[in-house]
N, C-alpha and C. Protein backbone atom coordinates (compact mmCIF):
# COMPACT_ATOMS: atom_id res chain seq x y z
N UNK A 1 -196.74 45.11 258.45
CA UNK A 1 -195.46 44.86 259.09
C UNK A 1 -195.03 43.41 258.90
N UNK A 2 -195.56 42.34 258.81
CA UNK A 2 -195.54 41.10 258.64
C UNK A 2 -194.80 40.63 257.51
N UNK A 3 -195.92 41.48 256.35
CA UNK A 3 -195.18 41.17 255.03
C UNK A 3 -193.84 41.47 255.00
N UNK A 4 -193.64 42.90 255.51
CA UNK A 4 -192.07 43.58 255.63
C UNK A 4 -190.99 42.41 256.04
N UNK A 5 -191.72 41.69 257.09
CA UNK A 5 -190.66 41.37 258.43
C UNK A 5 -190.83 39.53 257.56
N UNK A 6 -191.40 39.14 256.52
CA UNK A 6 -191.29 38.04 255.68
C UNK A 6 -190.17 38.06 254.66
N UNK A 7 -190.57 39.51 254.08
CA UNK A 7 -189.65 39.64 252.75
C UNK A 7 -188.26 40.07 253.59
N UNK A 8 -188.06 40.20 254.72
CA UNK A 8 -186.69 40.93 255.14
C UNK A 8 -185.67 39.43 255.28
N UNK A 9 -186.42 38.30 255.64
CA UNK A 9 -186.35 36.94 256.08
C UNK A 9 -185.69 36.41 254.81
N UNK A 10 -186.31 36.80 253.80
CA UNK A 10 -185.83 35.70 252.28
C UNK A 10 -184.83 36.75 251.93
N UNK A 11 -184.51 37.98 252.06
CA UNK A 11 -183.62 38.57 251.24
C UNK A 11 -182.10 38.49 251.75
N UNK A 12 -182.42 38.28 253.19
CA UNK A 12 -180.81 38.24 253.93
C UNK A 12 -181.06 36.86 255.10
N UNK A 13 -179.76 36.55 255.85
CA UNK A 13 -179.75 35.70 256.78
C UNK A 13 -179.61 36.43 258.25
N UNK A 14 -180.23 37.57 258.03
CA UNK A 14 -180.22 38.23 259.48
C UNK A 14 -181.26 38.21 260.04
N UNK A 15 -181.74 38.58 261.39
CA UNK A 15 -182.48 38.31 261.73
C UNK A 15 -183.29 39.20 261.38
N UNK A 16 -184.89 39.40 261.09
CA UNK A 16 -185.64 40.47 260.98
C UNK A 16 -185.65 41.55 261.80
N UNK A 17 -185.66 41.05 263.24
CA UNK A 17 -185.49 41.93 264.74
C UNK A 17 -184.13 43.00 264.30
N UNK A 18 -183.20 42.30 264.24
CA UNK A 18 -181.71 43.41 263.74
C UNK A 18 -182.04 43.92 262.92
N UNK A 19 -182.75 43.80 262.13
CA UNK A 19 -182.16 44.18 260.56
C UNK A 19 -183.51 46.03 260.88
N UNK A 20 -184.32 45.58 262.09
CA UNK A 20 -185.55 46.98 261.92
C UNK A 20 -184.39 47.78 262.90
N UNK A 21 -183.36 47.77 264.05
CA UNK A 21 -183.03 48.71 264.63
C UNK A 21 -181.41 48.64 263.95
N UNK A 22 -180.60 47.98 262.87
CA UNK A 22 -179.37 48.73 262.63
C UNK A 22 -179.75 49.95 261.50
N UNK A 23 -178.66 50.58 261.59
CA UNK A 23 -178.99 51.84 260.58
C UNK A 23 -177.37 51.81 260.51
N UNK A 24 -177.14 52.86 259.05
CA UNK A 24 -176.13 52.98 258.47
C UNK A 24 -175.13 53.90 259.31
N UNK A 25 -173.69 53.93 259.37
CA UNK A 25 -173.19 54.70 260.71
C UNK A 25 -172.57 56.02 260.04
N UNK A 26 -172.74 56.20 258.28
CA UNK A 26 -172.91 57.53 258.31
C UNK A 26 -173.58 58.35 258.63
N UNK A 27 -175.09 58.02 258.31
CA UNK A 27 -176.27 58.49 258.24
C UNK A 27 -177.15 58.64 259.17
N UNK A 28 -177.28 57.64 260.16
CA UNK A 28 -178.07 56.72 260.92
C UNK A 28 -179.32 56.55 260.58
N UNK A 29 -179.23 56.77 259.12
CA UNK A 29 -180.48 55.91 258.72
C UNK A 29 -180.67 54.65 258.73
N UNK A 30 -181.83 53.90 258.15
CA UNK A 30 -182.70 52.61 258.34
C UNK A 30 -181.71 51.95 256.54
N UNK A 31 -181.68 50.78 256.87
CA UNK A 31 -180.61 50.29 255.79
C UNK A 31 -181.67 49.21 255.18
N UNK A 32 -181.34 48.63 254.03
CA UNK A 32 -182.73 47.67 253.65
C UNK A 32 -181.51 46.61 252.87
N UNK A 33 -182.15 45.56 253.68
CA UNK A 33 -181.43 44.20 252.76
C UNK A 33 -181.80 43.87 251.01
N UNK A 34 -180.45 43.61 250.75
CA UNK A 34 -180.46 43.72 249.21
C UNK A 34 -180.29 41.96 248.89
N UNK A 35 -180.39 41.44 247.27
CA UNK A 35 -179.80 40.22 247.22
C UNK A 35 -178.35 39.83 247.28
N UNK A 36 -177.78 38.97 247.32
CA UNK A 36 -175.99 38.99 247.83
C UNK A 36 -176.14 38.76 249.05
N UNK A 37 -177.02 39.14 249.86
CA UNK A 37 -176.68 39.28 251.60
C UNK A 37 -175.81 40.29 251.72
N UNK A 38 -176.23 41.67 251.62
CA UNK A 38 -175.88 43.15 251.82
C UNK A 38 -176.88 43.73 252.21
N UNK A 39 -176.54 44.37 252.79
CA UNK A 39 -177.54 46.23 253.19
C UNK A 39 -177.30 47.49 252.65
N UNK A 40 -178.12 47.87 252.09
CA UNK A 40 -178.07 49.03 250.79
C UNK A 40 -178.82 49.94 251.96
N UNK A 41 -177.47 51.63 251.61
CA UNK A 41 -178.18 52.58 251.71
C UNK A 41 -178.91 53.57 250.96
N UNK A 42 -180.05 53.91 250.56
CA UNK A 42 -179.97 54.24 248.99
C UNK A 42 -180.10 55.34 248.89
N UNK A 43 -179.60 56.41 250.47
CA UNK A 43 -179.15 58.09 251.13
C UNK A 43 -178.03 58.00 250.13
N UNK A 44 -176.92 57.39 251.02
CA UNK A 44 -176.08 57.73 250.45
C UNK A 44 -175.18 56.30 249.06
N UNK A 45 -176.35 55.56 248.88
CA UNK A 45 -175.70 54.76 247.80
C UNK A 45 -174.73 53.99 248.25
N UNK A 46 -174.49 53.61 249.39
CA UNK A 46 -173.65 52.50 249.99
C UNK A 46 -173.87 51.29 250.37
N UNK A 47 -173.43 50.08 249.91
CA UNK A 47 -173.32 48.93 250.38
C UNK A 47 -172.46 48.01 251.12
N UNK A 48 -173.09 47.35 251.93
CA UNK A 48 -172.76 47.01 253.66
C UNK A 48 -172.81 45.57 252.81
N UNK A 49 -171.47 45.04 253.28
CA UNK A 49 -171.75 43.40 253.12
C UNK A 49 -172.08 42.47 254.50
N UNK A 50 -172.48 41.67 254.41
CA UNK A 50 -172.97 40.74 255.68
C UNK A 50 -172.07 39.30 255.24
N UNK A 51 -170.97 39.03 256.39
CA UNK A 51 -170.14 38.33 256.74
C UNK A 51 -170.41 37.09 257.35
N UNK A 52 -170.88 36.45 257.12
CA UNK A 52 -171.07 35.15 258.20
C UNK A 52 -172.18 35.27 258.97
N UNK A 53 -173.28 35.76 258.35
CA UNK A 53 -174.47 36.83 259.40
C UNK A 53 -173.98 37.71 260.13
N UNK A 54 -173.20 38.08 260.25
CA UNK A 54 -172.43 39.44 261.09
C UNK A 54 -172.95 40.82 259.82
N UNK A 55 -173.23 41.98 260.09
CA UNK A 55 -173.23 42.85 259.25
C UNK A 55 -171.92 44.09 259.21
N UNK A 56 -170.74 44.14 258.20
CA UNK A 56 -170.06 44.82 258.32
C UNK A 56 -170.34 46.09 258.42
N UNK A 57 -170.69 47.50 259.03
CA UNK A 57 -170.89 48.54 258.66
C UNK A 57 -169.91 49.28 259.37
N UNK A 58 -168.88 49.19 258.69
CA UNK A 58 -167.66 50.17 258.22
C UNK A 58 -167.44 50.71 257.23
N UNK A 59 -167.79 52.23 257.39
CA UNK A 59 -167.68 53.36 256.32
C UNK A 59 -166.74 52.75 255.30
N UNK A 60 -165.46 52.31 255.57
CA UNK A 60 -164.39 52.09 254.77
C UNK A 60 -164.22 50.97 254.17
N UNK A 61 -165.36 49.63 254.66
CA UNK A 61 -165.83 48.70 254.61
C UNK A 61 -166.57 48.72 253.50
N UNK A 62 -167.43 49.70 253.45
CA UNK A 62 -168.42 49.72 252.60
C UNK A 62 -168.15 49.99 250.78
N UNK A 63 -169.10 49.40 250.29
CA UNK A 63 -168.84 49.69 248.58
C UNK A 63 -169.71 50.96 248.11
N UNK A 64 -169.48 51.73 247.12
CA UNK A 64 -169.87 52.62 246.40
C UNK A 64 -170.97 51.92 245.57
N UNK A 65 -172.46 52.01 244.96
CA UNK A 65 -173.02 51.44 244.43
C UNK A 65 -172.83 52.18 243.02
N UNK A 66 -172.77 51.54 241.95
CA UNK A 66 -172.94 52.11 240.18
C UNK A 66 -173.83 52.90 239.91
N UNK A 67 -173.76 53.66 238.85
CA UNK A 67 -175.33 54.03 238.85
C UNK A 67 -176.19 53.05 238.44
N UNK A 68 -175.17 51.88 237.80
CA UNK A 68 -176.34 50.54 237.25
C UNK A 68 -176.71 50.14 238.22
N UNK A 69 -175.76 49.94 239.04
CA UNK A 69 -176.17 49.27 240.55
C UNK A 69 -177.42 50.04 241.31
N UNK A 70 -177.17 51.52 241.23
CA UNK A 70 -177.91 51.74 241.81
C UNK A 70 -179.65 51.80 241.20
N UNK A 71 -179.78 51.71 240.19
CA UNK A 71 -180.88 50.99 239.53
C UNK A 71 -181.48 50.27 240.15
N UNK A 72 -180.48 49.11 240.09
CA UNK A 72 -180.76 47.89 240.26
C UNK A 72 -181.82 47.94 241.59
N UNK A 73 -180.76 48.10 242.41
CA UNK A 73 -181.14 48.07 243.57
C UNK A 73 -182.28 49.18 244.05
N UNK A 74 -182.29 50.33 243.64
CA UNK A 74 -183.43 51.27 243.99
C UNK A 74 -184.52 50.26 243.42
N UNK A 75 -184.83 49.38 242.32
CA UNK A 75 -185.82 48.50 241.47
C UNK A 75 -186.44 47.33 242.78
N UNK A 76 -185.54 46.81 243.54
CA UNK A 76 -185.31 45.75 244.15
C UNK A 76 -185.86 46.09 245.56
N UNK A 77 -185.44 47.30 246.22
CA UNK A 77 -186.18 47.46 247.33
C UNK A 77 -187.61 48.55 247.38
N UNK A 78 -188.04 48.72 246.08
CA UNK A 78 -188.76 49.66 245.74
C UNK A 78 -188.76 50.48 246.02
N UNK A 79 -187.82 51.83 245.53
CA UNK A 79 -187.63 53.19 245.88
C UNK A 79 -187.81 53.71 244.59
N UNK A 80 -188.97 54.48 244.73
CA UNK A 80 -189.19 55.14 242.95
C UNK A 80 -188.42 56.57 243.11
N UNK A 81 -187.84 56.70 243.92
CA UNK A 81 -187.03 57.85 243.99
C UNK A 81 -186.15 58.52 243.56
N UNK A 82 -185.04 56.86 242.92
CA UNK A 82 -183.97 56.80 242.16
C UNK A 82 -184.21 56.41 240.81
């Protein structure tokens, strides 16, 4: 849990504590900080930008990820899924 709650620290400017209880408000799944200072869902392939440390999660708010993108990013938070 440590390591988790280290690497969650360098990837975004949120706090670790927020970042284990927000979840995505389509889904209400668990969201994982990406580089940029975003939160990737990688359910439904959506990205949440983070504003000033504020986290936007507005459906309409949110970006569609590429399939490059979503590469990318499945690579980045380690999901061998995608």
């Amino acid at each position: 849990m440590e390591i988790r709650r280290r690497n969650l620290e360098a990837m975004t400017s949120l706090d670790p504590r927020l970042l284990e209880i927000l979840a995505c408000p389509v889904d209400r799944g668990p969201l994982s900080p990406v580089s940029g200072d975003r939160l990737y869902n990688p359910r439904l392939h959506l990205i949440y930008r983070i504003d000033d440390g504020i986290p936007v999660l507005l459906r309409d708010e949110a970006q569609e990820a590429t399939s490059d993108e979503q590469k990318s990013l499945a690579a980045e938070i380690g999901d061998s899924s995608n």
